[in-house]
N, C-alpha and C. Protein backbone atom coordinates (compact mmCIF):
# COMPACT_ATOMS: atom_id res chain seq x y z
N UNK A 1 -150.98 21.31 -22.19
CA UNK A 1 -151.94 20.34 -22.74
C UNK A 1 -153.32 20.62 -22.17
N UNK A 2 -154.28 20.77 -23.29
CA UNK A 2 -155.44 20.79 -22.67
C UNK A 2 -156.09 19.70 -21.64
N UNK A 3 -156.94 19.84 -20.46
CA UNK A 3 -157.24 19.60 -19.77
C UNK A 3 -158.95 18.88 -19.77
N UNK A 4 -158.88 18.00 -21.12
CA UNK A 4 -160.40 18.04 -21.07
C UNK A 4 -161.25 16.87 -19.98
N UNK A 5 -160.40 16.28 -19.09
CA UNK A 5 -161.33 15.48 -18.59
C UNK A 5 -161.49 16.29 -17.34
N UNK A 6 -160.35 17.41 -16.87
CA UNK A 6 -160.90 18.99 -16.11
C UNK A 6 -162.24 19.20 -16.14
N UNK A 7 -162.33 19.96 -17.70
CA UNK A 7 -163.37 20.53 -18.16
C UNK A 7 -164.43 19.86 -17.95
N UNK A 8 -164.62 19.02 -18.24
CA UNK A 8 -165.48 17.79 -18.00
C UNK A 8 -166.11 18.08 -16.41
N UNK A 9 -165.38 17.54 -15.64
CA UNK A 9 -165.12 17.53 -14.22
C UNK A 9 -166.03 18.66 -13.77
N UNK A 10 -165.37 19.96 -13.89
CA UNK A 10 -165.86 21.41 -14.06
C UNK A 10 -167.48 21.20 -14.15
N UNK A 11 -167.82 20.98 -15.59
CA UNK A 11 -169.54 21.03 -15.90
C UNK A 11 -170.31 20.09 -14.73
N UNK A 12 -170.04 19.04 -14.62
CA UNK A 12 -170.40 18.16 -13.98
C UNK A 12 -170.34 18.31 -12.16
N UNK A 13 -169.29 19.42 -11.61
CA UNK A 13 -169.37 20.47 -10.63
C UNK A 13 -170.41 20.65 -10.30
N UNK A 14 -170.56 21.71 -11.31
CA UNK A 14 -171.32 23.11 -11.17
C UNK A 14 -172.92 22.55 -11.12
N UNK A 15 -173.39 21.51 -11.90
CA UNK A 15 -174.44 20.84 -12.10
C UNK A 15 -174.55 19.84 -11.05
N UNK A 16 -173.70 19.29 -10.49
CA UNK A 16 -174.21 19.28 -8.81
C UNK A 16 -174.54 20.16 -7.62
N UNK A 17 -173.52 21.24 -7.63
CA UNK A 17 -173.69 22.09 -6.95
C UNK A 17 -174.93 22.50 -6.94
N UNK A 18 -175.55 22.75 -8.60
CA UNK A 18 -177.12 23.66 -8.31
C UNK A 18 -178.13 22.83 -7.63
N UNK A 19 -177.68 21.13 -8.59
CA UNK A 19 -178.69 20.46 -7.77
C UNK A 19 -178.73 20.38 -5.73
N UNK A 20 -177.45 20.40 -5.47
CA UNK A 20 -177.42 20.62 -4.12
C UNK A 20 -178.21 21.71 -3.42
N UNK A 21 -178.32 22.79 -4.06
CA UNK A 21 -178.65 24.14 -3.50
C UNK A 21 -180.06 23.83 -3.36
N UNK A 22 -180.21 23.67 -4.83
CA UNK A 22 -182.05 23.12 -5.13
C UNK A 22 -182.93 22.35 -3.82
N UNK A 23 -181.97 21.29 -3.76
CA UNK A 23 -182.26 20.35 -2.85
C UNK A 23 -182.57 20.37 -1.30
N UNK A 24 -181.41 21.30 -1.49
CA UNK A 24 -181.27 21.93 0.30
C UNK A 24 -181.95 22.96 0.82
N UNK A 25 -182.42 23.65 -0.25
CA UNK A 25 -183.52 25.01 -0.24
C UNK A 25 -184.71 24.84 -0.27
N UNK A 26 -185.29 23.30 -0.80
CA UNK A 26 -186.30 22.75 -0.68
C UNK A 26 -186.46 22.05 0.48
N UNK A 27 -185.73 21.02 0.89
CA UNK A 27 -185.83 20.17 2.39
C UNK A 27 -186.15 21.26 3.33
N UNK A 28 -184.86 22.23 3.50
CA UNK A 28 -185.53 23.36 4.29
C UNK A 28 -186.47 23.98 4.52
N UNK A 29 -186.90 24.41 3.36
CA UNK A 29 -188.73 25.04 3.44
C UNK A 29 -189.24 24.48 4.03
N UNK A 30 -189.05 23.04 4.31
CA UNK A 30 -190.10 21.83 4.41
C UNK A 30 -189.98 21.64 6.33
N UNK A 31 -189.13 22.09 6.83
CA UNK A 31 -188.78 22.12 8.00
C UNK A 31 -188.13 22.87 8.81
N UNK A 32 -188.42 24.20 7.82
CA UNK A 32 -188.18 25.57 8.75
C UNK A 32 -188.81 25.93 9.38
N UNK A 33 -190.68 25.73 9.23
CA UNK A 33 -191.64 26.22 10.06
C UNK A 33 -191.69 25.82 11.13
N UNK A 34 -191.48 24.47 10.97
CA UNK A 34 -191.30 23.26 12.60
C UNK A 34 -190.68 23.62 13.16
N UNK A 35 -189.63 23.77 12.49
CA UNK A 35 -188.14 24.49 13.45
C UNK A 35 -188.41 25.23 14.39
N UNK A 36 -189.16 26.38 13.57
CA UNK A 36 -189.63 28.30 14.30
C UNK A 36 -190.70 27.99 15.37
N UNK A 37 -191.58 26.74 14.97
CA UNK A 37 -192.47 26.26 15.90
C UNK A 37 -191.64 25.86 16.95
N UNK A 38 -190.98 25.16 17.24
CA UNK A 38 -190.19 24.40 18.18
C UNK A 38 -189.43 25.34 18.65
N UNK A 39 -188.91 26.27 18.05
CA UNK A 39 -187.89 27.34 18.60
C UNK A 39 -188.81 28.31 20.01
N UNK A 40 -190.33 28.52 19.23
CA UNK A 40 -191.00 29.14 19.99
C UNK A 40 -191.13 28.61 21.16
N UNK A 41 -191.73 27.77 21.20
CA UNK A 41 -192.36 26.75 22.44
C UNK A 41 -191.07 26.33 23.06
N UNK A 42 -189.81 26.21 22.79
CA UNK A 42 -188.66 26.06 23.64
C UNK A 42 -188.29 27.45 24.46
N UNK A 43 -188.19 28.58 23.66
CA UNK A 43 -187.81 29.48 24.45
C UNK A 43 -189.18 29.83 25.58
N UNK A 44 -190.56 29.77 25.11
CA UNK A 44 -191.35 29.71 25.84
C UNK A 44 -191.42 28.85 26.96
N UNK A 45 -191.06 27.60 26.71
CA UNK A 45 -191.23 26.97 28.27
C UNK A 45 -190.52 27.06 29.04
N UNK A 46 -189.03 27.42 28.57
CA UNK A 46 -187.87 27.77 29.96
C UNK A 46 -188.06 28.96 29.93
N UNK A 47 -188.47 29.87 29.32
CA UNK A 47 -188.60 31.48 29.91
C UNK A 47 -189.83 31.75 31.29
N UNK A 48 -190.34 30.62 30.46
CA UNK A 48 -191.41 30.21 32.13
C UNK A 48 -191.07 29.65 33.07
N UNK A 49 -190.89 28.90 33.05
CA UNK A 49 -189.91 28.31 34.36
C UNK A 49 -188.95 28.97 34.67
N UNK A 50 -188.09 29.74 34.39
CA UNK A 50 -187.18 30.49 35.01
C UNK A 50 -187.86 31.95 35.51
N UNK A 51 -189.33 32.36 35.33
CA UNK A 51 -190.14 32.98 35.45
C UNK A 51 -190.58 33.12 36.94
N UNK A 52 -190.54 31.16 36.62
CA UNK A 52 -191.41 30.57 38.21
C UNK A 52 -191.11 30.46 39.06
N UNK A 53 -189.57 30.39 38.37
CA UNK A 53 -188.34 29.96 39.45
C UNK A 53 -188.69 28.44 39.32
N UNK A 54 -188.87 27.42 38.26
CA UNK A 54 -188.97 26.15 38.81
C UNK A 54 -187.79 25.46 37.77
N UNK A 55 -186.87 26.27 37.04
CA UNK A 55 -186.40 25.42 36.29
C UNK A 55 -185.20 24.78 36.65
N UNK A 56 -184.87 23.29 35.98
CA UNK A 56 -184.07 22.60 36.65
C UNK A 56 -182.47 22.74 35.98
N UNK A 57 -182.27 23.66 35.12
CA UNK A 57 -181.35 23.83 34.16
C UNK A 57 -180.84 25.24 34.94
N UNK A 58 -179.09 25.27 34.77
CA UNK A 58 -179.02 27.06 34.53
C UNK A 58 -179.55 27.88 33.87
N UNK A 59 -179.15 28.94 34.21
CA UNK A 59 -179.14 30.07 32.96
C UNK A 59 -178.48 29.67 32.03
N UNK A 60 -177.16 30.06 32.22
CA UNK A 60 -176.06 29.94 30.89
C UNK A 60 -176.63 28.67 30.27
N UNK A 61 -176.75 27.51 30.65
CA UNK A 61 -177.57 26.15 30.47
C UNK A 61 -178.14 26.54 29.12
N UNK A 62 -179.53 27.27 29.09
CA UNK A 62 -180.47 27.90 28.80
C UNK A 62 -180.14 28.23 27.68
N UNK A 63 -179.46 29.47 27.93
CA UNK A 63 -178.72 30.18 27.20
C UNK A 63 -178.36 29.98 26.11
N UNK A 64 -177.01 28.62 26.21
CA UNK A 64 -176.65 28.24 25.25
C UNK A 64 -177.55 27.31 24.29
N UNK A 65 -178.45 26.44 24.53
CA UNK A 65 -179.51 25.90 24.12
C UNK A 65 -179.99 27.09 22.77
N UNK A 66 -180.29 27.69 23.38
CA UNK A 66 -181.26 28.94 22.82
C UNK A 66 -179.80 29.34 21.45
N UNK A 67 -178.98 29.56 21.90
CA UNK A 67 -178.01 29.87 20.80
C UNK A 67 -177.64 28.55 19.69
N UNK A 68 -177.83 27.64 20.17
CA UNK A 68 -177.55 26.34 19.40
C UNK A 68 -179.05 26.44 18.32
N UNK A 69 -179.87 26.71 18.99
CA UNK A 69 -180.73 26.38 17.95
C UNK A 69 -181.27 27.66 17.26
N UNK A 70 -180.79 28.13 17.57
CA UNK A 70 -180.76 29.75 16.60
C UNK A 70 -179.77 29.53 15.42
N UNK A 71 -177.95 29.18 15.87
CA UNK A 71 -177.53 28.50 14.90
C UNK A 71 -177.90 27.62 14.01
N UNK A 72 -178.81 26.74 14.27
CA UNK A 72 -179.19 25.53 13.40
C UNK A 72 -180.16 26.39 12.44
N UNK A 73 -181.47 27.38 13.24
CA UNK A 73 -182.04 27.72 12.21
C UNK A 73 -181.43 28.36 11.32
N UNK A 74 -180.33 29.31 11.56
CA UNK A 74 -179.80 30.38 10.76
C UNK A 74 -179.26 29.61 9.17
N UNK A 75 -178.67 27.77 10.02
CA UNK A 75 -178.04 27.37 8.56
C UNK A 75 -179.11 26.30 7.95
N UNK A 76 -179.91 25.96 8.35
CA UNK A 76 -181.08 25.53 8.45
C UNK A 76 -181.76 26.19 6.88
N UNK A 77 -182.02 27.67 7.13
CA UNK A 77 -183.05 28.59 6.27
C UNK A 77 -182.25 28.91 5.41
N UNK A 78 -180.69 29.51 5.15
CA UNK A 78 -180.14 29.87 4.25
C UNK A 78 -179.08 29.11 3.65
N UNK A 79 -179.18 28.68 2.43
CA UNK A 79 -178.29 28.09 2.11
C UNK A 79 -176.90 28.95 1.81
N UNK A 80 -176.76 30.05 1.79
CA UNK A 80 -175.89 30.88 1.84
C UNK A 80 -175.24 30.79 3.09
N UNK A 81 -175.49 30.49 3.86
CA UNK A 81 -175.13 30.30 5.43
C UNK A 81 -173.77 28.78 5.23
N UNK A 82 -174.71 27.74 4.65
CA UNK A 82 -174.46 26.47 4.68
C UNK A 82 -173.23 26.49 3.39
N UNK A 83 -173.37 27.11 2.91
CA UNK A 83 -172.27 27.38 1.33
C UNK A 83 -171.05 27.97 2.05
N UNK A 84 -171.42 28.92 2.82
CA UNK A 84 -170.28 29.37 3.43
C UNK A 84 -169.18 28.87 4.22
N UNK A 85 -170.06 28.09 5.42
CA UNK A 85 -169.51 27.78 6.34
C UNK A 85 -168.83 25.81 6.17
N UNK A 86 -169.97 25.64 5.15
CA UNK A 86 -169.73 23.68 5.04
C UNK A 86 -169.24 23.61 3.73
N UNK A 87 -170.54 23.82 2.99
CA UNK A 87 -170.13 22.96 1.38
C UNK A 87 -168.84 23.66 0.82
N UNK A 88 -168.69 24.82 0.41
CA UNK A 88 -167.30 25.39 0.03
C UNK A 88 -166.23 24.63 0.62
N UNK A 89 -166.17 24.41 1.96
CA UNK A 89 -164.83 24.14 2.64
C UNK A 89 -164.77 22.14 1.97
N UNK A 90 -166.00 21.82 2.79
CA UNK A 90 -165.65 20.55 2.38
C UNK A 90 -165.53 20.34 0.76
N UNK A 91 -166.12 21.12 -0.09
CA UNK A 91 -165.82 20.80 -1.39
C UNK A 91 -164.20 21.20 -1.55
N UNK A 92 -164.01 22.55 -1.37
CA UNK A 92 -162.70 22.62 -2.00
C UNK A 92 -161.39 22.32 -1.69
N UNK A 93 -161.88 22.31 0.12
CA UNK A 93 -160.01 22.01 0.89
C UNK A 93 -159.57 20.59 0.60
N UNK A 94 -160.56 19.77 0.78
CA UNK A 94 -159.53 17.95 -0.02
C UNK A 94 -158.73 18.21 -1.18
N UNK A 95 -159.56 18.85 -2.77
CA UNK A 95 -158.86 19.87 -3.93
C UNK A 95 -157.81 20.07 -3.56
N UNK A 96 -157.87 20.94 -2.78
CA UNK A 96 -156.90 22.06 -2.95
C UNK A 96 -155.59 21.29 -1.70
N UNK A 97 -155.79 20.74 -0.71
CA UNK A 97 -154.92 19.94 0.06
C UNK A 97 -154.21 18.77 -1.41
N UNK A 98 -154.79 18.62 -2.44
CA UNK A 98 -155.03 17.16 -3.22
C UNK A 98 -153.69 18.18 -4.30
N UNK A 99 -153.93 19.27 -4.47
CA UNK A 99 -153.04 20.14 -5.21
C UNK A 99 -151.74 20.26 -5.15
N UNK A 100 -152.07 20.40 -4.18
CA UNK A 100 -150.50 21.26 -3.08
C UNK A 100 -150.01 19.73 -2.57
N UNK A 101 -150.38 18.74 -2.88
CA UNK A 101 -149.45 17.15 -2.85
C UNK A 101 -148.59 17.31 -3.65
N UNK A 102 -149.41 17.63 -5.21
CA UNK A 102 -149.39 17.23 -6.32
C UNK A 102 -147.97 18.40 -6.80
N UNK A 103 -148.54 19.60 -6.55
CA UNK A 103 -147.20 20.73 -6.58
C UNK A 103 -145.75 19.96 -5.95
N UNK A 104 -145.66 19.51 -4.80
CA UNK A 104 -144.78 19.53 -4.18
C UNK A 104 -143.88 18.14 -4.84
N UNK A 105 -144.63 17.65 -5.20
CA UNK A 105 -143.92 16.47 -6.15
C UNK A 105 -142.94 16.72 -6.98
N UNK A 106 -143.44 17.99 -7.55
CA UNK A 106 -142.61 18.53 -8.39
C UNK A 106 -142.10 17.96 -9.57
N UNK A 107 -143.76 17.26 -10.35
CA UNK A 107 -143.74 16.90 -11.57
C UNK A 107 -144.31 17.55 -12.56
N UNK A 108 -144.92 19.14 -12.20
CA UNK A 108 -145.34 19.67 -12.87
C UNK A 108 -146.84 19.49 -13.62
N UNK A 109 -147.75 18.71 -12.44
CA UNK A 109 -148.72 18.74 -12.54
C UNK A 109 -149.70 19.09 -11.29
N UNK A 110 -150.25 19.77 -11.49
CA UNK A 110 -151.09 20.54 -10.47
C UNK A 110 -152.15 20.15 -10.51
N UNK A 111 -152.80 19.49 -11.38
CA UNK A 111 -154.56 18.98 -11.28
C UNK A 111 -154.72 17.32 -11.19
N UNK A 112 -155.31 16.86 -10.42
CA UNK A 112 -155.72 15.09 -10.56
C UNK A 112 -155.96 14.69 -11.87
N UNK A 113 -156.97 15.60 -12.35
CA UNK A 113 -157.42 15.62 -13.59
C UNK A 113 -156.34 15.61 -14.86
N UNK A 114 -155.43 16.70 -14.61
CA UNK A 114 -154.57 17.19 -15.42
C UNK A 114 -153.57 15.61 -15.85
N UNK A 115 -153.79 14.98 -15.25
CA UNK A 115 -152.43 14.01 -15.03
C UNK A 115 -153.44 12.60 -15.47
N UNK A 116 -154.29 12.29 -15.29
CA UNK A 116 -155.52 11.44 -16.17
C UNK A 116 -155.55 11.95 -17.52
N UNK A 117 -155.65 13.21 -17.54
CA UNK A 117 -155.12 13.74 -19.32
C UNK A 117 -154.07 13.61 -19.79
N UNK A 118 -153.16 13.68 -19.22
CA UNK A 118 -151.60 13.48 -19.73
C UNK A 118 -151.60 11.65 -20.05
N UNK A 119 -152.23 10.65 -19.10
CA UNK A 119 -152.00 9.71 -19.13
C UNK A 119 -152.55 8.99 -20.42
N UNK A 120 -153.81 9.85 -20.68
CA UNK A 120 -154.72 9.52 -21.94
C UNK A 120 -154.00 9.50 -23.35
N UNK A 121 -153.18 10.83 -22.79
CA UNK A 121 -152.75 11.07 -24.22
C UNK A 121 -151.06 10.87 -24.26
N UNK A 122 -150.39 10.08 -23.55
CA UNK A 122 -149.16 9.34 -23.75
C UNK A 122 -149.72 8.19 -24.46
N UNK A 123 -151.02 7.43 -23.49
CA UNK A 123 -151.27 6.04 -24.51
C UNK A 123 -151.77 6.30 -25.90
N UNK A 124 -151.96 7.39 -26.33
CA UNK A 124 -152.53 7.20 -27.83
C UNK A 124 -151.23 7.39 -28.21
N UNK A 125 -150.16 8.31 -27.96
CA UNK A 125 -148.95 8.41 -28.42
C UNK A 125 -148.47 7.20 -28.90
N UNK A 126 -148.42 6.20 -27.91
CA UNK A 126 -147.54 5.13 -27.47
C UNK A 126 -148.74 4.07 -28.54
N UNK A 127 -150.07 3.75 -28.72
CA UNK A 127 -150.57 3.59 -28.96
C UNK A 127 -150.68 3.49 -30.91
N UNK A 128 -150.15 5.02 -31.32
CA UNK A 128 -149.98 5.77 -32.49
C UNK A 128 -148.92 5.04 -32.76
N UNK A 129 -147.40 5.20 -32.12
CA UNK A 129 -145.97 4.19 -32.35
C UNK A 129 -146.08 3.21 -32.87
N UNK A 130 -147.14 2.54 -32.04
CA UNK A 130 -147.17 0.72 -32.51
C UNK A 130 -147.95 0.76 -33.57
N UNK A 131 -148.90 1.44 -34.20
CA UNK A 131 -149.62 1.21 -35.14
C UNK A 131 -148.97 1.12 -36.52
N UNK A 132 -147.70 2.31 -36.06
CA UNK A 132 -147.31 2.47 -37.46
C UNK A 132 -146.46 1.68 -37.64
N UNK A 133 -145.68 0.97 -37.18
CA UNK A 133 -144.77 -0.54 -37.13
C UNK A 133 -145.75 -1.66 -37.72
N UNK A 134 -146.84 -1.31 -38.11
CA UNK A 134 -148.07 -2.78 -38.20
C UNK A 134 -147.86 -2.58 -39.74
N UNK A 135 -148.25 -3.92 -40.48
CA UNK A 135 -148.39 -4.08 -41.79
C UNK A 135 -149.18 -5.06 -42.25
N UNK A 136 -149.00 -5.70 -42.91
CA UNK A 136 -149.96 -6.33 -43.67
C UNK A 136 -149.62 -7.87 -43.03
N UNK A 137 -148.32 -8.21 -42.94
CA UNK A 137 -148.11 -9.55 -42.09
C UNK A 137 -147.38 -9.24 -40.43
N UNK A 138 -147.73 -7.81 -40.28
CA UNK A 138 -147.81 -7.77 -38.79
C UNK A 138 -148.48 -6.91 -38.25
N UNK A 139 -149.24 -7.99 -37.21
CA UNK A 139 -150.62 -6.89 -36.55
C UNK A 139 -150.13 -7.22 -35.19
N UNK A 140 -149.33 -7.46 -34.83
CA UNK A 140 -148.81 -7.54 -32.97
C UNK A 140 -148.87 -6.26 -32.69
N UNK A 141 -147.77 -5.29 -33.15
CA UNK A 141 -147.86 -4.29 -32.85
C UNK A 141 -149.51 -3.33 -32.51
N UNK A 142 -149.84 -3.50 -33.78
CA UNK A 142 -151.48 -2.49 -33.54
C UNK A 142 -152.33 -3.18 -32.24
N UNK A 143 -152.25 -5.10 -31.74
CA UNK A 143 -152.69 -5.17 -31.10
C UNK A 143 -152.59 -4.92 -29.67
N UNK A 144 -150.63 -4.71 -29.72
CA UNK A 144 -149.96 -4.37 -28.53
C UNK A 144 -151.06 -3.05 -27.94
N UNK A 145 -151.06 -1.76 -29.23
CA UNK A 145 -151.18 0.15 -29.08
C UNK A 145 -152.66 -0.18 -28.50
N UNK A 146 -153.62 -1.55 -29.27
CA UNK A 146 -154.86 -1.74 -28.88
C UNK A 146 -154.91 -2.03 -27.79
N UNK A 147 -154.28 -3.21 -26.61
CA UNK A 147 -153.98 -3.25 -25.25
C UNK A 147 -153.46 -1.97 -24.44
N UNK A 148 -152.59 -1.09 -24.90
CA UNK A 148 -152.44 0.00 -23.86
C UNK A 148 -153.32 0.44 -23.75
N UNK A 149 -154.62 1.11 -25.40
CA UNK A 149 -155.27 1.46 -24.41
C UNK A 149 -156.19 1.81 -24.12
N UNK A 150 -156.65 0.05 -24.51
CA UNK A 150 -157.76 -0.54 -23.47
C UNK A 150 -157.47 -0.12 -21.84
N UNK A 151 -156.20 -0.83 -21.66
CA UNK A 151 -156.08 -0.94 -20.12
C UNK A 151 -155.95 0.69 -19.66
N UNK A 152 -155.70 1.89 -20.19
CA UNK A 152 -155.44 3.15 -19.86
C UNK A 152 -156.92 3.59 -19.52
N UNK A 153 -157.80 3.13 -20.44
CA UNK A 153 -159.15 3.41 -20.46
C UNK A 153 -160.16 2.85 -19.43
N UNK A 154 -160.08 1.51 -19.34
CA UNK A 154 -160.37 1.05 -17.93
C UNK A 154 -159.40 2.14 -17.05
N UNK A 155 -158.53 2.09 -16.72
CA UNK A 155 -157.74 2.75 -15.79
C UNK A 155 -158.78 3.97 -15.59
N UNK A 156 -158.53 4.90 -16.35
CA UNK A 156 -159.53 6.58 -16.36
C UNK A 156 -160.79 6.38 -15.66
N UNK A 157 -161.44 5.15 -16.58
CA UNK A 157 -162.71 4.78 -16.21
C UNK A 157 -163.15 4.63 -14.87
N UNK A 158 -162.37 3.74 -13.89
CA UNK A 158 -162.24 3.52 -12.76
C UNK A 158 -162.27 4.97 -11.88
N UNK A 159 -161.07 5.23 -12.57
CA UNK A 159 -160.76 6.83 -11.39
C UNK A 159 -161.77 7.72 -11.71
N UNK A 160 -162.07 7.70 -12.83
CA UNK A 160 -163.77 9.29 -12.66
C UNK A 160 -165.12 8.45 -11.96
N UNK A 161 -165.08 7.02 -12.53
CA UNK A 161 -166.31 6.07 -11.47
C UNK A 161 -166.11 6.67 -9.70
N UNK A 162 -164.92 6.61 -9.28
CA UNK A 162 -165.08 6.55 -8.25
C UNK A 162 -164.93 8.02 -7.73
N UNK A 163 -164.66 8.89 -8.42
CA UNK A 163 -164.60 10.35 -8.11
C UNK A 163 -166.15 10.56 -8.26
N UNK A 164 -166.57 10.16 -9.45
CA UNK A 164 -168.06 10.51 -9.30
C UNK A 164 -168.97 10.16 -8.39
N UNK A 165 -168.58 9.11 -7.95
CA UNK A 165 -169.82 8.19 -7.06
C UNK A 165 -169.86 8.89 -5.94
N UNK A 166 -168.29 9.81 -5.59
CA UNK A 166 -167.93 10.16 -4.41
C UNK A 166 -168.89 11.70 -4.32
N UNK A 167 -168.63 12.09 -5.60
CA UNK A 167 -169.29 13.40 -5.64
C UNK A 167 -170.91 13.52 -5.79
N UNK A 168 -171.82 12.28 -6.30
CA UNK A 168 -172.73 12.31 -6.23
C UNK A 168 -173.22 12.18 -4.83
N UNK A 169 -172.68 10.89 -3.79
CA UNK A 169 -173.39 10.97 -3.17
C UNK A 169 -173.19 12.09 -1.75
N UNK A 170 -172.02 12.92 -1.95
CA UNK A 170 -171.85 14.02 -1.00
C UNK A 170 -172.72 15.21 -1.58
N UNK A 171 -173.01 14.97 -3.18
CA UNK A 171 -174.72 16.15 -3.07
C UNK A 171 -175.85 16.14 -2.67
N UNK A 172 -175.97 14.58 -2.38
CA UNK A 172 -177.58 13.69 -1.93
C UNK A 172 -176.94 13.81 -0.90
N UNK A 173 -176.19 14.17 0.04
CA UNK A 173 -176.23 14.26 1.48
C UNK A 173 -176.14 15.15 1.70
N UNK A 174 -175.52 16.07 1.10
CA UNK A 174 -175.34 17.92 1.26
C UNK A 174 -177.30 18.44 1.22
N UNK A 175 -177.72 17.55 -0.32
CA UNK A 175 -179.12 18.36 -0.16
C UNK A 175 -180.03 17.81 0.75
N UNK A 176 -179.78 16.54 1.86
CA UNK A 176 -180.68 16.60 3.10
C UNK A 176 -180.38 16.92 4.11
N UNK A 177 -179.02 17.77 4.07
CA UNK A 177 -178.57 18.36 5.04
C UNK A 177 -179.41 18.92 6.37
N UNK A 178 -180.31 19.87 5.88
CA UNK A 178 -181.77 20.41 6.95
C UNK A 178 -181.90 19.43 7.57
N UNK A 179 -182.48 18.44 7.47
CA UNK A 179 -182.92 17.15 8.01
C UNK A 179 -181.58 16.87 9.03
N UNK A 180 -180.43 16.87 8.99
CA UNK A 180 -179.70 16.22 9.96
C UNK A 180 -179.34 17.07 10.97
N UNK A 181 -179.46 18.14 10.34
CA UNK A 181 -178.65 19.26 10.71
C UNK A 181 -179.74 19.76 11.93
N UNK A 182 -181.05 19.51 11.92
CA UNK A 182 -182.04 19.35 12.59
C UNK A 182 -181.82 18.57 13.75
N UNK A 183 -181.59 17.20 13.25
CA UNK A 183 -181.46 16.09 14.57
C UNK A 183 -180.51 16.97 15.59
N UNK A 184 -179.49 17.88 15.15
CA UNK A 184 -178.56 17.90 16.20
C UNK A 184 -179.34 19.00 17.54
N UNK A 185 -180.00 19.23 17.23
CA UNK A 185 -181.21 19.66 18.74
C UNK A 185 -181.08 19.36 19.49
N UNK A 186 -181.70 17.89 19.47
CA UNK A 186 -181.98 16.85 20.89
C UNK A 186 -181.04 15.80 21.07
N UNK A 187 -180.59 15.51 22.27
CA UNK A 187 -180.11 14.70 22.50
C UNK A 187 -179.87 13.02 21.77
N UNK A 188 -181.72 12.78 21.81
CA UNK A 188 -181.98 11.53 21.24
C UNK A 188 -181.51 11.27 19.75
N UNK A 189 -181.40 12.12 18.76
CA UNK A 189 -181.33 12.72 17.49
C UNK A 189 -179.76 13.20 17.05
N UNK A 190 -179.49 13.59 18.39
CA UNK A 190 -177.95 13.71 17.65
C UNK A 190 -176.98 12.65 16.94
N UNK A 191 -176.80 11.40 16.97
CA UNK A 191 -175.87 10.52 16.40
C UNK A 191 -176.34 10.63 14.99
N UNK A 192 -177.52 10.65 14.50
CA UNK A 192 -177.73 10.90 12.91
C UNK A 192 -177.53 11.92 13.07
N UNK A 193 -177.16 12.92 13.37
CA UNK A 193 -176.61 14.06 12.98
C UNK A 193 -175.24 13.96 12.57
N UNK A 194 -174.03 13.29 13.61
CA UNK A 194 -172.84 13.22 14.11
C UNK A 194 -172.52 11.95 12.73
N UNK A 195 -173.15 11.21 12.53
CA UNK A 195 -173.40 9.94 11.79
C UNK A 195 -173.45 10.72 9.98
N UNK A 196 -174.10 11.63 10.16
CA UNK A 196 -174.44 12.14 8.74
C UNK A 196 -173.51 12.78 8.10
N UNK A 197 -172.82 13.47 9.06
CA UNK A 197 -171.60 14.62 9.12
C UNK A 197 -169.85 13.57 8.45
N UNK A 198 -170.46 12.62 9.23
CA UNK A 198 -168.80 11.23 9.15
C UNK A 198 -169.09 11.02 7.71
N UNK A 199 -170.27 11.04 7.26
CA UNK A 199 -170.05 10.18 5.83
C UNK A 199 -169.91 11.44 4.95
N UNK A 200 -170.39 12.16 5.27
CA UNK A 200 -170.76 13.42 4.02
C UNK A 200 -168.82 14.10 4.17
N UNK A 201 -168.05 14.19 5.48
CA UNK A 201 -166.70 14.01 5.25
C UNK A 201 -166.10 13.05 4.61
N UNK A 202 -166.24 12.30 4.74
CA UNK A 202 -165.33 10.59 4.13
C UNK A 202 -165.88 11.10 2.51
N UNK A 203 -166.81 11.18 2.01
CA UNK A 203 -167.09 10.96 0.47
C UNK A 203 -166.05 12.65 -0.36
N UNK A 204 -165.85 13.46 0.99
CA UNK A 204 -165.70 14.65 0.77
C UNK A 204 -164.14 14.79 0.19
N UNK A 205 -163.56 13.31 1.71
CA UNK A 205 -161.95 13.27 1.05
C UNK A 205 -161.48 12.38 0.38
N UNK A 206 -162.80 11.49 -0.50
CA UNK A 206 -162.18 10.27 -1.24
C UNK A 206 -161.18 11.33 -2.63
N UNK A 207 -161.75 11.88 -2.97
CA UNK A 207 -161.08 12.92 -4.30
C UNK A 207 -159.56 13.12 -3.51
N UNK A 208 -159.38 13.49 -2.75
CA UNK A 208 -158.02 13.96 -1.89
C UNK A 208 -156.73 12.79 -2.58
């Protein structure tokens, strides 16, 4: 059986995704220079002080600092970086964990989607049955096929509302990603980081 509320699904993907990229390739521009600024003047002031001998940090200390925020710029500037390592995973492993439920059931449906289609199209079936039992001094029936499906339709309605809402707003958080992904620098700044990360997961496994 075709799969069209899939398909659906699919377009509506891919047309977040770009907007994500868009989004995240722009915020970035916008706070990569700061970044490189800040990157400078950080490695500059502890390369001085450890120069002077006055600094109050280790090396390795140092060190790792300097690697943390080399990481940040690296996913920071490329969204290819950030596709790789975040959005892919969090987009597809809930899916694909959401799949392999669905396999093991062993009802012969493999897609969330797939099974919202099947459901669509039992109620017109079931829907179709009662109609044709209707006549001229009986309309119970057609109004019965008319109640399934209404209520099937609310039903659908509900489940793509809340798949969508889930997927919109993990692209509006995916595309200010730079911005949080930033806070995690400094100390003071990290919980919106740590904070940004909890929700942009949670919206990631409502689909699951």
């Amino acid at each position: 059986m075709q799969d069209f509320l899939g398909e659906l699904l699919d377009r509506i993907e891919q047309t977040g995704a770009n907007f994500s990229e868009r989004a995240y390739e722009i915020v970035g521009g916008e706070i990569v220079p700061l970044l490189n600024v800040m990157f400078l003047a950080y490695v500059g002031y502890y390369g001085l002080q450890l120069f002077m001998g006055t600094a109050r940090v280790s090396v390795s200390e140092i060190i790792g600092r300097v690697v943390r925020m080399l990481l940040i710029l690296t996913l920071v500037s490329q969204w290819s970086h950030f596709n790789t390592f975040f959005y892919s995973w969090l987009n597809n492993t809930p899916e694909d964990v959401g799949r392999a439920i669905l396999t093991a059931t062993g009802t012969g449906i493999t897609e969330p989607t797939n099974g919202l289609s099947m459901i669509w199209k039992t109620a017109n079936e079931a829907a179709s049955a009662f109609a044709e039992q209707s006549g001229y001094f009986s309309v119970l029936p057609s109004m019965v096929g008319f109640l399934i499906m209404l209520c099937v339709a609310v039903f659908i309605a509900v489940a793509l509302a809340i798949l969508l809402l889930a997927k919109v707003m993990m692209w509006v958080l995916i595309g200010t990603a730079p911005i949080f992904i930033a806070c995690m620098l400094f100390e003071q700044t990290r919980n919106l980081g740590v904070s940004w990360f909890q929700q942009v997961l949670l919206y990631a496994l409502i689909p699951l």
